[in-house]
N, C-alpha and C. Protein backbone atom coordinates (compact mmCIF):
# COMPACT_ATOMS: atom_id res chain seq x y z
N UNK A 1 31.55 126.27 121.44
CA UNK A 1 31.50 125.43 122.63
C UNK A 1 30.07 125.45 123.17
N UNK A 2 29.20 124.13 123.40
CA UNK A 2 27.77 124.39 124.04
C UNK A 2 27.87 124.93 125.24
N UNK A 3 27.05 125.49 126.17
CA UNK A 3 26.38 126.10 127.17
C UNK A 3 26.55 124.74 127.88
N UNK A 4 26.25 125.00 129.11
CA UNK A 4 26.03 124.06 130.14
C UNK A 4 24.60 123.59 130.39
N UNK A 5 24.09 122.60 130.24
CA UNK A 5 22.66 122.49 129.98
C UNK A 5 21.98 122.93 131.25
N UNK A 6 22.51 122.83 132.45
CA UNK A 6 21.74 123.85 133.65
C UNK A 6 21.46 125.25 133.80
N UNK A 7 22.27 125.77 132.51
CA UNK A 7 21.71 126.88 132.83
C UNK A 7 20.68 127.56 132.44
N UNK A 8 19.47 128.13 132.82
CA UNK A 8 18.54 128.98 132.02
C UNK A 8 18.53 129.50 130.97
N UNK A 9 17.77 129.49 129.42
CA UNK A 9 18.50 130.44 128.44
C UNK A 9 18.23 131.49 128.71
N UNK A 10 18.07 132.88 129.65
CA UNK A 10 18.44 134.19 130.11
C UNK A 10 19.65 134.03 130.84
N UNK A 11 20.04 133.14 131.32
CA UNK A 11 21.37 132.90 131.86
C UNK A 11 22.31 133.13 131.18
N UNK A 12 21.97 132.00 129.85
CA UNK A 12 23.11 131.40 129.08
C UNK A 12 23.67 133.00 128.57
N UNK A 13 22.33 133.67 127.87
CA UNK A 13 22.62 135.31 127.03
C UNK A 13 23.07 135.64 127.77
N UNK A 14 22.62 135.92 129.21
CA UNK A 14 23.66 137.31 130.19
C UNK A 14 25.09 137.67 129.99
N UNK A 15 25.29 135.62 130.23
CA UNK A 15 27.05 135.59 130.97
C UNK A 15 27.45 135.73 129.21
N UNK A 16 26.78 135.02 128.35
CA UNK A 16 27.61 135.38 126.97
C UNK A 16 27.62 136.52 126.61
N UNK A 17 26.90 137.60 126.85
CA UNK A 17 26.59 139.15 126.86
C UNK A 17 27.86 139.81 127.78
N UNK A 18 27.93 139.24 129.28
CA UNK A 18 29.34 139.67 129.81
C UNK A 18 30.37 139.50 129.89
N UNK A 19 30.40 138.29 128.39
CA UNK A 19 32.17 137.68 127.98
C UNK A 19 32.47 138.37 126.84
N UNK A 20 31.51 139.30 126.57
CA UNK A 20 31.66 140.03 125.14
C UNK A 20 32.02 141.42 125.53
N UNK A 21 31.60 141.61 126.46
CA UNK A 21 31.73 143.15 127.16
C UNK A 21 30.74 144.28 127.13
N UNK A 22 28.81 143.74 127.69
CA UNK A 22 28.21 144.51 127.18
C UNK A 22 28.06 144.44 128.83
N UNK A 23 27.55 146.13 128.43
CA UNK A 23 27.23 146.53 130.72
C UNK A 23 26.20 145.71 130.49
N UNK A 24 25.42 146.09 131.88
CA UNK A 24 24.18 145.31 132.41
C UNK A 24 23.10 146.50 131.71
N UNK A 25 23.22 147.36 131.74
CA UNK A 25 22.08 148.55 130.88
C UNK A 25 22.24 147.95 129.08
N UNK A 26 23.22 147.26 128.77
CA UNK A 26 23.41 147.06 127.44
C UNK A 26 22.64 145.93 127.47
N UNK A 27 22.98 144.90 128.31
CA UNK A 27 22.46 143.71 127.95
C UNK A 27 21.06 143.69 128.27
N UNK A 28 20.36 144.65 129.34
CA UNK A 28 18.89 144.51 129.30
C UNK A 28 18.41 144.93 127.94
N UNK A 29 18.86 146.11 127.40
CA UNK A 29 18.43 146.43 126.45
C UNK A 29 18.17 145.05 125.23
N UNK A 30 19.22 144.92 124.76
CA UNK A 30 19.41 143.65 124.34
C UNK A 30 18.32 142.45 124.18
N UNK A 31 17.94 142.38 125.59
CA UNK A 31 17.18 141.21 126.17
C UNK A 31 15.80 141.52 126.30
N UNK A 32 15.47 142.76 126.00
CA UNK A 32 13.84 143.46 126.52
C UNK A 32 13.97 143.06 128.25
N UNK A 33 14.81 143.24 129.14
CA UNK A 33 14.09 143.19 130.26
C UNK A 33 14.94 144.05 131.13
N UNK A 34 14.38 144.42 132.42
CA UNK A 34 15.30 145.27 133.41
C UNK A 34 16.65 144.92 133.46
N UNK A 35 17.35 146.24 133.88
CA UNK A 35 18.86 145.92 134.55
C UNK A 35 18.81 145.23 136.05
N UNK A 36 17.82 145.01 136.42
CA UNK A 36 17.63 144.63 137.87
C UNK A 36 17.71 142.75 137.67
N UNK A 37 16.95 142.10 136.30
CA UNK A 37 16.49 141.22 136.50
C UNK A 37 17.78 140.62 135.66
N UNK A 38 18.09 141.46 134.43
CA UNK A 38 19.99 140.95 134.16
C UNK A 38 20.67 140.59 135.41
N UNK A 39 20.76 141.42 136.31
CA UNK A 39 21.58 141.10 137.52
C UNK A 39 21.10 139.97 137.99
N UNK A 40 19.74 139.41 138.47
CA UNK A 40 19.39 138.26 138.96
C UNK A 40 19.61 136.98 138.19
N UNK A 41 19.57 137.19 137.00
CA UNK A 41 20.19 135.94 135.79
C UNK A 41 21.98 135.78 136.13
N UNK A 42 22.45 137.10 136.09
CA UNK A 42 23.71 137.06 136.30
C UNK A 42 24.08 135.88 137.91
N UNK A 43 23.75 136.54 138.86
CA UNK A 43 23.80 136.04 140.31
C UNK A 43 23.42 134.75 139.77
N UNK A 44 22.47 134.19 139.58
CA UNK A 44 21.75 132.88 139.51
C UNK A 44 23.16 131.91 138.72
N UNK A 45 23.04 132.22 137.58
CA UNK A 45 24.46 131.90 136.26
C UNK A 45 25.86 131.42 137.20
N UNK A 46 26.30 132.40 137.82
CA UNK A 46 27.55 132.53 138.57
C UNK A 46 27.12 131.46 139.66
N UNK A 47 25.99 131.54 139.99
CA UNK A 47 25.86 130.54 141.67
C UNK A 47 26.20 129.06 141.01
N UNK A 48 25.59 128.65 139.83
CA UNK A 48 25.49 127.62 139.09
C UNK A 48 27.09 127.10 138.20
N UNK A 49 27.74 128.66 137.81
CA UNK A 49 28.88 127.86 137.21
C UNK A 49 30.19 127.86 138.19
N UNK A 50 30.12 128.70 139.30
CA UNK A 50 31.23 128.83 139.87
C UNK A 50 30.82 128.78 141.41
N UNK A 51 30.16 129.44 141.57
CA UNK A 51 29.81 129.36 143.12
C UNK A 51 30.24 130.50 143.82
N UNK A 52 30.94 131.51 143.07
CA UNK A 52 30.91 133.07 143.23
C UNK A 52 30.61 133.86 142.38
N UNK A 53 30.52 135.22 142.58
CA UNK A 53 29.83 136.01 141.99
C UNK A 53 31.18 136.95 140.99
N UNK A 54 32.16 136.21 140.09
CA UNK A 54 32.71 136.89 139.62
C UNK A 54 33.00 136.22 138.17
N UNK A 55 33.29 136.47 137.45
CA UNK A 55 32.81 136.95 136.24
C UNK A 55 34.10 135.99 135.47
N UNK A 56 35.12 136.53 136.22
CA UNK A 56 36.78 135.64 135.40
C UNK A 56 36.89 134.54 135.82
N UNK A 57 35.99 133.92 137.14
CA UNK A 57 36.00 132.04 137.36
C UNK A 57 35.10 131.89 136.22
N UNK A 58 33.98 132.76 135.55
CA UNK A 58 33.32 132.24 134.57
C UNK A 58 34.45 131.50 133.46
N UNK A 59 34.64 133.51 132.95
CA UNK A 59 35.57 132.57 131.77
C UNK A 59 36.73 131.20 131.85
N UNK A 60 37.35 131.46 133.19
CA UNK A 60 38.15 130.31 133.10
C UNK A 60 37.58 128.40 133.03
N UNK A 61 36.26 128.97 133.39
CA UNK A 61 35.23 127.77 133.83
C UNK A 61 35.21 127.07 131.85
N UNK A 62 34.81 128.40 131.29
CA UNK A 62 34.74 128.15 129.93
C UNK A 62 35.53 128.05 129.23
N UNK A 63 36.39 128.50 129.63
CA UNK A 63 38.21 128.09 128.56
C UNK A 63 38.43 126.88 128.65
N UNK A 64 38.42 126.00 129.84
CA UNK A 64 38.56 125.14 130.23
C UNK A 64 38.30 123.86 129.46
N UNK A 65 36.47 124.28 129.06
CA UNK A 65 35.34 122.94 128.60
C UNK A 65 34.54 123.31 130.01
N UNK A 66 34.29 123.76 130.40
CA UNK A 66 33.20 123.58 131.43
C UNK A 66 34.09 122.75 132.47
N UNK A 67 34.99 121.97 132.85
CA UNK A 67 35.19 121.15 133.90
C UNK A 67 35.61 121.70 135.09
């Protein structure tokens, strides 16, 4: 299924990093960058696909098709 074209590609990795089940220390690693700035991709991601900060409107956002 494509990504949503608004989102940043550090975005896109995060939230696909937290539908897989990697912490935020996993996914910086992952990504070469802080756990601080994962979290700000995360926040940013969530403001953009759902408009809260939780994680299961993601997936349902994506089960869906994006609609």
């Amino acid at each position: 299924m494509p990504w949503p074209c608004f989102l940043a590609g550090n975005e896109q990795k995060v939230i696909a990093y937290d539908l897989i089940g990697l912490s935020t220390r996993e996914t910086a690693r992952e990504l070469r960058i802080t756990p601080e700035t994962v979290r700000v991709h995360r926040r940013n991601a969530l403001r953009k696909l759902t408009g809260t900060p939780e994680i299961a409107h993601v997936r349902e956002v994506l089960e869906k098709g994006g609609s």
